[in-house]
PDB file of N, CA and C in Angstrom:
ATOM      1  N   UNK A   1      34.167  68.120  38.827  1.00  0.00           N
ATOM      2  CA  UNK A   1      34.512  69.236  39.666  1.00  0.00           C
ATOM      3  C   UNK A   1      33.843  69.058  41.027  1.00  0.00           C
ATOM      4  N   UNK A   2      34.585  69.427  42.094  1.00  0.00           N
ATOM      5  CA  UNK A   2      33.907  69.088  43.333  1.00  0.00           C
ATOM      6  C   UNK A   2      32.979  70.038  43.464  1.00  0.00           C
ATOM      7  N   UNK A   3      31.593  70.126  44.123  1.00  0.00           N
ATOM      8  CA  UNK A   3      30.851  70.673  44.539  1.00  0.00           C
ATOM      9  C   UNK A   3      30.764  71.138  45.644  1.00  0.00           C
ATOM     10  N   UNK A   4      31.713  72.271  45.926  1.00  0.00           N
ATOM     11  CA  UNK A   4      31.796  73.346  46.967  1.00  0.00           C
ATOM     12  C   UNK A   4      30.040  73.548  47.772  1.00  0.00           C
ATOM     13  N   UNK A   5      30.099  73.975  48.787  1.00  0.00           N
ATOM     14  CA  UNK A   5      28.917  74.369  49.912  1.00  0.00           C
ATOM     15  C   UNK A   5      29.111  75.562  49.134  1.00  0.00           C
ATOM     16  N   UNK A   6      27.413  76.207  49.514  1.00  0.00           N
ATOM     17  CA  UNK A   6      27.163  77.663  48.970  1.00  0.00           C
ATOM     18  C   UNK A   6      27.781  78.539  50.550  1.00  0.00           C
ATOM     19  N   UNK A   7      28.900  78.748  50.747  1.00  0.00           N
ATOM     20  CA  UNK A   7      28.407  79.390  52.371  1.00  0.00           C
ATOM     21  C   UNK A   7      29.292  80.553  51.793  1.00  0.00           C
ATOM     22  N   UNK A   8      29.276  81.743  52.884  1.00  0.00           N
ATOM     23  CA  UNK A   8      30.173  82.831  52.483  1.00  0.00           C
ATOM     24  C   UNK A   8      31.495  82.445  53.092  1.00  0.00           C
ATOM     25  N   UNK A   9      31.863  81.453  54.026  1.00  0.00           N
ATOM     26  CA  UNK A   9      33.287  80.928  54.272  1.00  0.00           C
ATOM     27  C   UNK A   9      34.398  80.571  53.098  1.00  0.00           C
ATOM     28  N   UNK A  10      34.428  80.374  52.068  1.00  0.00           N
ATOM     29  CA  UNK A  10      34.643  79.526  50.202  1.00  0.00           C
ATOM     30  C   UNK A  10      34.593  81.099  49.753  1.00  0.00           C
ATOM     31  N   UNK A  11      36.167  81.500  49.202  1.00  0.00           N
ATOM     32  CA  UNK A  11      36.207  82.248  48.326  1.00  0.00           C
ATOM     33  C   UNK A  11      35.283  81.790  47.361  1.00  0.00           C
ATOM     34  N   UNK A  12      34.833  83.201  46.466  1.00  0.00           N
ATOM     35  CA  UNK A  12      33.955  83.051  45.659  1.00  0.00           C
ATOM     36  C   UNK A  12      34.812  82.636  43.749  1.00  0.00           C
ATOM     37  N   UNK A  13      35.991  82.804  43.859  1.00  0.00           N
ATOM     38  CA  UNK A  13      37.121  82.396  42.678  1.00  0.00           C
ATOM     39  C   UNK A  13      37.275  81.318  43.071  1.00  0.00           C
ATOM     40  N   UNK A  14      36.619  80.738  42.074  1.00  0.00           N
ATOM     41  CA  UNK A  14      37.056  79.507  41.316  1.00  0.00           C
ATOM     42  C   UNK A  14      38.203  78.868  41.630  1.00  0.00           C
ATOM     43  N   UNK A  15      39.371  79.891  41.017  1.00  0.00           N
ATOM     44  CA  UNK A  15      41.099  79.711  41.044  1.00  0.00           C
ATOM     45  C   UNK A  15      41.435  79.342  42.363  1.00  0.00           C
ATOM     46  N   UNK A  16      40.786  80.089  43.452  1.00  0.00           N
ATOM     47  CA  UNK A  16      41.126  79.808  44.970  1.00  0.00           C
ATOM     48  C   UNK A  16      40.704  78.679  45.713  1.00  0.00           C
ATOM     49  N   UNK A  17      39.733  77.987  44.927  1.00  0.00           N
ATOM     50  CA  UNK A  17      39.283  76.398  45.193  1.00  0.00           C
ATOM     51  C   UNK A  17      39.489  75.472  44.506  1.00  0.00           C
ATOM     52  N   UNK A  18      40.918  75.307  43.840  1.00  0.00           N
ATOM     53  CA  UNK A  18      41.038  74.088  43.027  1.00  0.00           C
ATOM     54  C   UNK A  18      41.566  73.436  43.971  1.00  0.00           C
ATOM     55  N   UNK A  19      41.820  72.042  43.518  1.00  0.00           N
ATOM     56  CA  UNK A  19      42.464  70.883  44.409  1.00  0.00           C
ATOM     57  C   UNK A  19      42.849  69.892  43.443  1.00  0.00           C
ATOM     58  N   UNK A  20      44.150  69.962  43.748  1.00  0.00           N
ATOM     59  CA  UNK A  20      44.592  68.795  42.752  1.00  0.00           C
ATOM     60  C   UNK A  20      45.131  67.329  43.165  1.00  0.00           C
ATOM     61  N   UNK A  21      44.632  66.485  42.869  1.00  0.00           N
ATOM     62  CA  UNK A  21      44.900  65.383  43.801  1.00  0.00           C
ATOM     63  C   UNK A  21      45.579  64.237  42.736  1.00  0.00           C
ATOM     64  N   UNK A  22      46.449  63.494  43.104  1.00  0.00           N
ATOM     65  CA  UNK A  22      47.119  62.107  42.176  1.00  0.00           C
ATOM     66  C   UNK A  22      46.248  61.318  42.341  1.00  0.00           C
ATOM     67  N   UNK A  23      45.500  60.979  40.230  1.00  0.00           N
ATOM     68  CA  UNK A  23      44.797  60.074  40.818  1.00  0.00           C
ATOM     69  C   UNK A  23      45.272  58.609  40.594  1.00  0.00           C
ATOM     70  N   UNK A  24      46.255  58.518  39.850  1.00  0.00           N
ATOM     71  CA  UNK A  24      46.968  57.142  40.045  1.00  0.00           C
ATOM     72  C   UNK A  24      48.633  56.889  40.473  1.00  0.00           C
ATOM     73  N   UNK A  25      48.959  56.151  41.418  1.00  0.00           N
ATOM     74  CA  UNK A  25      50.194  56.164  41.563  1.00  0.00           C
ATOM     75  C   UNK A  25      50.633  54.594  41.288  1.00  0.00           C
ATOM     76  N   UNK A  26      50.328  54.535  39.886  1.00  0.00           N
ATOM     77  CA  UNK A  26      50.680  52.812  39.505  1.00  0.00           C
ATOM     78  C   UNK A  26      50.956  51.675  40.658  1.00  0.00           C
ATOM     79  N   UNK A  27      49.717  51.367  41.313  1.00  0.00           N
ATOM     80  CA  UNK A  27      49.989  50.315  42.062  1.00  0.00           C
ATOM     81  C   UNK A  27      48.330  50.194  42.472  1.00  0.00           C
ATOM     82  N   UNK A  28      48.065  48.614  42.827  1.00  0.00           N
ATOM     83  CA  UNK A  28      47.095  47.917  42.816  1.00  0.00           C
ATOM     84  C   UNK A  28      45.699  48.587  43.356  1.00  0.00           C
ATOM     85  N   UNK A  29      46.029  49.670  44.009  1.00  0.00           N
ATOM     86  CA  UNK A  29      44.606  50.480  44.494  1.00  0.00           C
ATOM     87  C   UNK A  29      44.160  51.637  43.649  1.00  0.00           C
ATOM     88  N   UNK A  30      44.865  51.777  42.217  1.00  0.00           N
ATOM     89  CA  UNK A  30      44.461  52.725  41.254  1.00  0.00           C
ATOM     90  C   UNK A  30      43.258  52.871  41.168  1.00  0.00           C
ATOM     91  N   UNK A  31      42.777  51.653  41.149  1.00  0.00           N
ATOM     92  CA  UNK A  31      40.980  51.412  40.453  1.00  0.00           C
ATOM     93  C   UNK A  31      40.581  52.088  41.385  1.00  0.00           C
ATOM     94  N   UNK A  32      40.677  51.666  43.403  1.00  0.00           N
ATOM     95  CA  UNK A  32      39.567  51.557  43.896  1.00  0.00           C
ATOM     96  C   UNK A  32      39.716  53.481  44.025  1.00  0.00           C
ATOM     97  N   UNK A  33      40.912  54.203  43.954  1.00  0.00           N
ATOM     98  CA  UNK A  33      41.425  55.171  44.011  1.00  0.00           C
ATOM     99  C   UNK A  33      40.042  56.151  43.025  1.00  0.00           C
ATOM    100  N   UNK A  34      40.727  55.680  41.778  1.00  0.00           N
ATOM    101  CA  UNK A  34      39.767  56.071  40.989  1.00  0.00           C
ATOM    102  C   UNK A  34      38.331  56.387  41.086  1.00  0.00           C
ATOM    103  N   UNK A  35      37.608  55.324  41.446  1.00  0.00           N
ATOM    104  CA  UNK A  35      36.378  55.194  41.924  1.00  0.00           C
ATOM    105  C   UNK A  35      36.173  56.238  43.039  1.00  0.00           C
ATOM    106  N   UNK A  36      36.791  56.407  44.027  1.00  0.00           N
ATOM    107  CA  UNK A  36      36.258  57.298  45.055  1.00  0.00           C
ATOM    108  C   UNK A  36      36.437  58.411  44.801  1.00  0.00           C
ATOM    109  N   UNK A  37      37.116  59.150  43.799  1.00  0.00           N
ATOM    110  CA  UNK A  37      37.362  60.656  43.409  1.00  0.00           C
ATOM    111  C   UNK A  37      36.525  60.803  42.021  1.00  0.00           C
ATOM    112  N   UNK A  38      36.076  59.952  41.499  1.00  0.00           N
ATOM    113  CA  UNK A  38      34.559  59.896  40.591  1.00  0.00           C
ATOM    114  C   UNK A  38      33.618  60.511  41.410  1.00  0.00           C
ATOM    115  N   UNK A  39      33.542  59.753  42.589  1.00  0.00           N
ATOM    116  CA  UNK A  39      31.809  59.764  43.596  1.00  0.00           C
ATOM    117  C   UNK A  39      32.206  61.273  44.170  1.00  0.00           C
ATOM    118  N   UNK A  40      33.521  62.244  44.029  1.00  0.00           N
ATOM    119  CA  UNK A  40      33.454  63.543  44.758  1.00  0.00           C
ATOM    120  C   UNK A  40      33.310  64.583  43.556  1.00  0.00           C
ATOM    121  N   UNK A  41      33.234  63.845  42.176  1.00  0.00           N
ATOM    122  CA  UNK A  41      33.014  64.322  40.788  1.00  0.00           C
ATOM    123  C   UNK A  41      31.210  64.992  41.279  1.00  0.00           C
ATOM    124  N   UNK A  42      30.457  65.071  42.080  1.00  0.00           N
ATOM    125  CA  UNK A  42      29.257  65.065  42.238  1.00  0.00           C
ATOM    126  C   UNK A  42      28.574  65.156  43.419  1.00  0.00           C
ATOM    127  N   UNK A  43      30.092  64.941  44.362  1.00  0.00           N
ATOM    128  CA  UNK A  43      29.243  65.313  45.737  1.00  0.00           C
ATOM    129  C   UNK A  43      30.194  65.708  46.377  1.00  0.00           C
ATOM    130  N   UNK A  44      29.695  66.759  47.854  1.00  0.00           N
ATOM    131  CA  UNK A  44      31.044  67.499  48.454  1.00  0.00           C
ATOM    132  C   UNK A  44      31.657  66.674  49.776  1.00  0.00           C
ATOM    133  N   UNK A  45      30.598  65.360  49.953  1.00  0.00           N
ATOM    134  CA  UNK A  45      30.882  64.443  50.895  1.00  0.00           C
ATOM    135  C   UNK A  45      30.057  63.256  50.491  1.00  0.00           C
ATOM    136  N   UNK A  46      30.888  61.839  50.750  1.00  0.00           N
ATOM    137  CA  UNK A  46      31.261  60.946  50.568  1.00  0.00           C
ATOM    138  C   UNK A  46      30.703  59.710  51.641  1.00  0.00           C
ATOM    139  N   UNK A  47      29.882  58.994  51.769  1.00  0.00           N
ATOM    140  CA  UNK A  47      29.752  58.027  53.142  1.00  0.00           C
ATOM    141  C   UNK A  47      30.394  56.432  52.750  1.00  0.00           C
ATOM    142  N   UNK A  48      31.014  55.721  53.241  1.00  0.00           N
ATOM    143  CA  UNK A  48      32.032  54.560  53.468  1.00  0.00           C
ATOM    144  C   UNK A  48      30.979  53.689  52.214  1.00  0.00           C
ATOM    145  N   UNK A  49      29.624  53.521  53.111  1.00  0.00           N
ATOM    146  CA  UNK A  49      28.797  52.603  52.092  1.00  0.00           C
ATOM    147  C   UNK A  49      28.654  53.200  50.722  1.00  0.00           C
ATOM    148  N   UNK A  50      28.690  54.352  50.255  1.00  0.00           N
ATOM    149  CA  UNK A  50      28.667  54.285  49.380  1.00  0.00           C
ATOM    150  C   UNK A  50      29.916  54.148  48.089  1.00  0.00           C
ATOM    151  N   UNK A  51      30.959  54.155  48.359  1.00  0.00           N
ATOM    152  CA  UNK A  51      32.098  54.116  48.003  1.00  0.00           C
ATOM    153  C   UNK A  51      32.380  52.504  47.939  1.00  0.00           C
ATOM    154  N   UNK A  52      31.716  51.752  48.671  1.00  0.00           N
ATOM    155  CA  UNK A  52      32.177  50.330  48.789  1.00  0.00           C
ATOM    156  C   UNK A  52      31.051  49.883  47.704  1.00  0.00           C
ATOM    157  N   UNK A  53      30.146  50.523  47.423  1.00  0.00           N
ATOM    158  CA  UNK A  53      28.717  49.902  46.571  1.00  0.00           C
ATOM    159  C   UNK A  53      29.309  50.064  45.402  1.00  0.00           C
ATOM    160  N   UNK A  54      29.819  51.694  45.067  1.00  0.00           N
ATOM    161  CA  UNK A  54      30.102  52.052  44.088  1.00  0.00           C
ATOM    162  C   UNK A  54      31.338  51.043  43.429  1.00  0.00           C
ATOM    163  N   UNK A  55      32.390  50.836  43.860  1.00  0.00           N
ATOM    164  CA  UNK A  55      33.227  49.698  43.952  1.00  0.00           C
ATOM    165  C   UNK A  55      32.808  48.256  43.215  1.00  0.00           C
ATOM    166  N   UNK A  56      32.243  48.247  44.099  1.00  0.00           N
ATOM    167  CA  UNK A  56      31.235  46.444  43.912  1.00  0.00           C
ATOM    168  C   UNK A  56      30.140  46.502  42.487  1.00  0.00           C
ATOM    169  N   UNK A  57      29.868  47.662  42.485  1.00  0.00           N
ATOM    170  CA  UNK A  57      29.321  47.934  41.199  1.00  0.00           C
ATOM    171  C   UNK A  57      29.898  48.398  39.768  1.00  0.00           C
ATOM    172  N   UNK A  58      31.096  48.943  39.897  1.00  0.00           N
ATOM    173  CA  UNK A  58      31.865  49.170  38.820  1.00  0.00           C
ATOM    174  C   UNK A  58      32.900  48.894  38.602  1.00  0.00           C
ATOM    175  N   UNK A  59      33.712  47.960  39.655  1.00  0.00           N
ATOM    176  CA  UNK A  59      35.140  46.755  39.626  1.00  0.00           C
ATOM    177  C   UNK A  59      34.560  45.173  39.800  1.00  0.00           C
ATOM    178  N   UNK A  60      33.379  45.196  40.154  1.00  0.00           N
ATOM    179  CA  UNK A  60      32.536  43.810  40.694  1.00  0.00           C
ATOM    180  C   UNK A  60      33.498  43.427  42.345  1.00  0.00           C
ATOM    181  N   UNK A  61      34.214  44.231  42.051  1.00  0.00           N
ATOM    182  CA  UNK A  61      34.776  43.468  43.829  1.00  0.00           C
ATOM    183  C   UNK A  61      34.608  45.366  44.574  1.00  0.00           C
ATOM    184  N   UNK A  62      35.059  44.959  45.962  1.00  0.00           N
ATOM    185  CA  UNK A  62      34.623  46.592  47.212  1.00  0.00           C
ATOM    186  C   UNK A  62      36.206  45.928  47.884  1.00  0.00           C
ATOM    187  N   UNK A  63      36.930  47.043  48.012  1.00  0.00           N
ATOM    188  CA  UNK A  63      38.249  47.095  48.877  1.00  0.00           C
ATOM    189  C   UNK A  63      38.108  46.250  50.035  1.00  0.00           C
ATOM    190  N   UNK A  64      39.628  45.598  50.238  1.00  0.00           N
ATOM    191  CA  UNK A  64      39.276  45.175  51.833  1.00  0.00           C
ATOM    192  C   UNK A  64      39.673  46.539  52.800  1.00  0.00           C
ATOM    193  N   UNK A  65      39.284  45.889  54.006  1.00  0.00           N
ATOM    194  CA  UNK A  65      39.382  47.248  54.866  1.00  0.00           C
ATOM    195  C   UNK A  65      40.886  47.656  55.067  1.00  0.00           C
ATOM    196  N   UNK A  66      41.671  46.963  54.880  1.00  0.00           N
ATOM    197  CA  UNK A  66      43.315  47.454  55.197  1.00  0.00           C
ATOM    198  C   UNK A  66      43.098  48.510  53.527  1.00  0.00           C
ATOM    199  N   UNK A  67      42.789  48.302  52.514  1.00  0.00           N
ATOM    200  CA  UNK A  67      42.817  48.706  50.823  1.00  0.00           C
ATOM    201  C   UNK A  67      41.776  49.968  51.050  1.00  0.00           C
ATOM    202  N   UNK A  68      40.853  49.859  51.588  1.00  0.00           N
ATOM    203  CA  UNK A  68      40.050  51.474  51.993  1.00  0.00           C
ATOM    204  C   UNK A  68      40.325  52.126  52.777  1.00  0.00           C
ATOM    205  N   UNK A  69      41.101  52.184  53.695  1.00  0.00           N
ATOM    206  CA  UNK A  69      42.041  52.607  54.994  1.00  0.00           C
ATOM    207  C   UNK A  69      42.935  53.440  53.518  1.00  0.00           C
ATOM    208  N   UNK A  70      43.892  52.821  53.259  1.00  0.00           N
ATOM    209  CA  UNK A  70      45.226  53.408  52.472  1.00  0.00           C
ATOM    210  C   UNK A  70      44.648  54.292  51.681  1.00  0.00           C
ATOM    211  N   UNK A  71      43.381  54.244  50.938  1.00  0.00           N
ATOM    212  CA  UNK A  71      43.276  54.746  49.714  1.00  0.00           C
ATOM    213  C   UNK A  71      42.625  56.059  50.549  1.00  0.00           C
ATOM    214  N   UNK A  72      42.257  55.981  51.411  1.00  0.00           N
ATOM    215  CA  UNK A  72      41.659  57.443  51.962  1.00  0.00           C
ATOM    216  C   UNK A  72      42.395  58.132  52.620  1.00  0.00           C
ATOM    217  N   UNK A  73      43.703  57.121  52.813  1.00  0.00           N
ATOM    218  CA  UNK A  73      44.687  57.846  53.774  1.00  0.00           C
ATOM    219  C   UNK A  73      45.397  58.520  52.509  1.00  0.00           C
ATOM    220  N   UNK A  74      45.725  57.932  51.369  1.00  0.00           N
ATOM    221  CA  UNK A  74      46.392  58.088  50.121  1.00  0.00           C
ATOM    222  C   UNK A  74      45.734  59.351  49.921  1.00  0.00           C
ATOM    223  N   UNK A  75      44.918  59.734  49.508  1.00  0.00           N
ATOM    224  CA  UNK A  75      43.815  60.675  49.214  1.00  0.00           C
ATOM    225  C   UNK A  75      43.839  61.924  50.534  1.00  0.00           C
ATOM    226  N   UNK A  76      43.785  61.671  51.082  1.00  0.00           N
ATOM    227  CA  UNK A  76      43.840  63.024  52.535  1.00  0.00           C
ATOM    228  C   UNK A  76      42.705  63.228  52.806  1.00  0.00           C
ATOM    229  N   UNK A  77      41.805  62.199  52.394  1.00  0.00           N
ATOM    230  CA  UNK A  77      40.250  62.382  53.477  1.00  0.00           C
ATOM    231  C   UNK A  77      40.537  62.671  54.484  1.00  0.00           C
ATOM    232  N   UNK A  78      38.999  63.502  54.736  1.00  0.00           N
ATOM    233  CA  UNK A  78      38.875  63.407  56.264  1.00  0.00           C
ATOM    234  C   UNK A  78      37.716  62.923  56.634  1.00  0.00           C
ATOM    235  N   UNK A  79      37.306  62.510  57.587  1.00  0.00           N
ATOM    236  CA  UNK A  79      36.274  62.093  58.756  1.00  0.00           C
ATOM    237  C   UNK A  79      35.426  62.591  59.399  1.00  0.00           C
ATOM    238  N   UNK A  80      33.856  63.351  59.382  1.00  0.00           N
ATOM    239  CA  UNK A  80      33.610  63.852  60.226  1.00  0.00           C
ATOM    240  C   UNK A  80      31.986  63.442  59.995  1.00  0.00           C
ATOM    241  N   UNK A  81      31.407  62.049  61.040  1.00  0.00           N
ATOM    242  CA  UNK A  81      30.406  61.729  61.131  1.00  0.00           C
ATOM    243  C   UNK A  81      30.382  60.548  60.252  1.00  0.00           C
ATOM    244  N   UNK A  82      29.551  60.431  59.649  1.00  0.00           N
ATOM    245  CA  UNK A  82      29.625  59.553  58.489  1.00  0.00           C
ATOM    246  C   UNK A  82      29.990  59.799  57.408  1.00  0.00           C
ATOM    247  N   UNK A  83      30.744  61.032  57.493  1.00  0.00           N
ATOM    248  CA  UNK A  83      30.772  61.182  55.729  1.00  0.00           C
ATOM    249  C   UNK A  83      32.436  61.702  55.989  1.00  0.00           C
ATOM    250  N   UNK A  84      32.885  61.337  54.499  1.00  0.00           N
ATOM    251  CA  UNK A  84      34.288  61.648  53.986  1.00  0.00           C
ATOM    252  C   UNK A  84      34.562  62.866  53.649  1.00  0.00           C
ATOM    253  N   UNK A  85      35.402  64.259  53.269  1.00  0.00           N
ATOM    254  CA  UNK A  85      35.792  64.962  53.082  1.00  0.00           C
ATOM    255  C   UNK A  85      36.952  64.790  52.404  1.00  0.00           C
ATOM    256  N   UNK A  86      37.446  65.798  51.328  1.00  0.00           N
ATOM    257  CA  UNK A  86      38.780  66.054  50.769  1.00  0.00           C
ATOM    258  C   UNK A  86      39.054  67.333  51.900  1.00  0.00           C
ATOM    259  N   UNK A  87      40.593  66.598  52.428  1.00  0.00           N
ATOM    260  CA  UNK A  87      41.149  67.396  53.818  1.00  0.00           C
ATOM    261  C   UNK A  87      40.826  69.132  53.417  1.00  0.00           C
ATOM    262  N   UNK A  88      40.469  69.883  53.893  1.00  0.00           N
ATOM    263  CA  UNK A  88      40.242  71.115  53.972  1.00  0.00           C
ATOM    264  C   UNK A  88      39.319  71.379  53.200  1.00  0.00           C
ATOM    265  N   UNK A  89      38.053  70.715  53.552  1.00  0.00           N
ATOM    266  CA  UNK A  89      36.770  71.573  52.139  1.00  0.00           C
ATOM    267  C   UNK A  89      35.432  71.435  53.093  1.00  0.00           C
ATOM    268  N   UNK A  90      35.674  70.358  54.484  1.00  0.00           N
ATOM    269  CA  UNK A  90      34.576  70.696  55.696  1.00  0.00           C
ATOM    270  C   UNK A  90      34.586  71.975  55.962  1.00  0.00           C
ATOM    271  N   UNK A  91      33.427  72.394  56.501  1.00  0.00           N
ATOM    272  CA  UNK A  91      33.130  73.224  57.255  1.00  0.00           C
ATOM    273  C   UNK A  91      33.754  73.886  58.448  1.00  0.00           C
ATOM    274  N   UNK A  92      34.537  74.352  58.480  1.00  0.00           N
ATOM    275  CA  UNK A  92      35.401  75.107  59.783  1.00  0.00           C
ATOM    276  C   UNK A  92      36.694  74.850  59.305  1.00  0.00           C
ATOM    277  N   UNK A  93      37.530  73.770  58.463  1.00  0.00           N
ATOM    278  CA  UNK A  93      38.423  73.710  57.897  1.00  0.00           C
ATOM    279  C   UNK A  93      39.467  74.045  57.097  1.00  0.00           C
ATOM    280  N   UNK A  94      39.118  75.163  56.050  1.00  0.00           N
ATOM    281  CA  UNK A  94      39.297  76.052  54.951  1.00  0.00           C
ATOM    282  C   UNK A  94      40.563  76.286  55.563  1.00  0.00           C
ATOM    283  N   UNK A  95      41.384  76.427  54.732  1.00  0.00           N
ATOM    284  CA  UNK A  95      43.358  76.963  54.942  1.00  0.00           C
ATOM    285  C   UNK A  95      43.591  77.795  54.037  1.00  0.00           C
ATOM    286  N   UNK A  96      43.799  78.942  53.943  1.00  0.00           N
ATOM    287  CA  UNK A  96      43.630  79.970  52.884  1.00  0.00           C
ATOM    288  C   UNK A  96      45.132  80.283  52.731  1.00  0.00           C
TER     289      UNK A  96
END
């Protein structure tokens, strides 16, 4: 389950913060797919190095950069600083 910020911006229902995301669409970036929506199993943001460690540590190989590009584009990350986001769960972002 993703780990929402404590702020008063985040309905406080549960129901109003799910997110459902595809996590495989049968084709060769399943794994690395996989792997990066594990690492949001536990955190509410995400940094590049760690997603590529995590990778290298539990496929023995880390995406090339065209294969981590897609899979975050695949996914609807977002960007802000060093760290990754699932699109609408930053801070100022929320779409109700």
């Amino acid at each position: 389950m993703l780990q929402w910020p404590t702020t008063s911006q985040y309905p406080s229902d549960l129901n109003s913060r799910r997110i459902f995301v595809i996590r495989t669409l049968g084709n060769a970036l399943d794994k690395y797919r996989s792997v990066t929506l594990d690492l949001f199993n536990g955190a509410f943001a995400v940094q590049r190095k760690v997603i590529m460690e995590k990778s290298r540590q539990v496929l023995g190989t880390a995406p090339t950069t065209s294969e981590y590009n897609k899979v975050l584009q695949e996914l609807g990350l977002e960007r802000k600083g060093t760290c990754w986001y699932i699109r609408g769960t930053q801070s100022g972002t929320l779409r109700t």
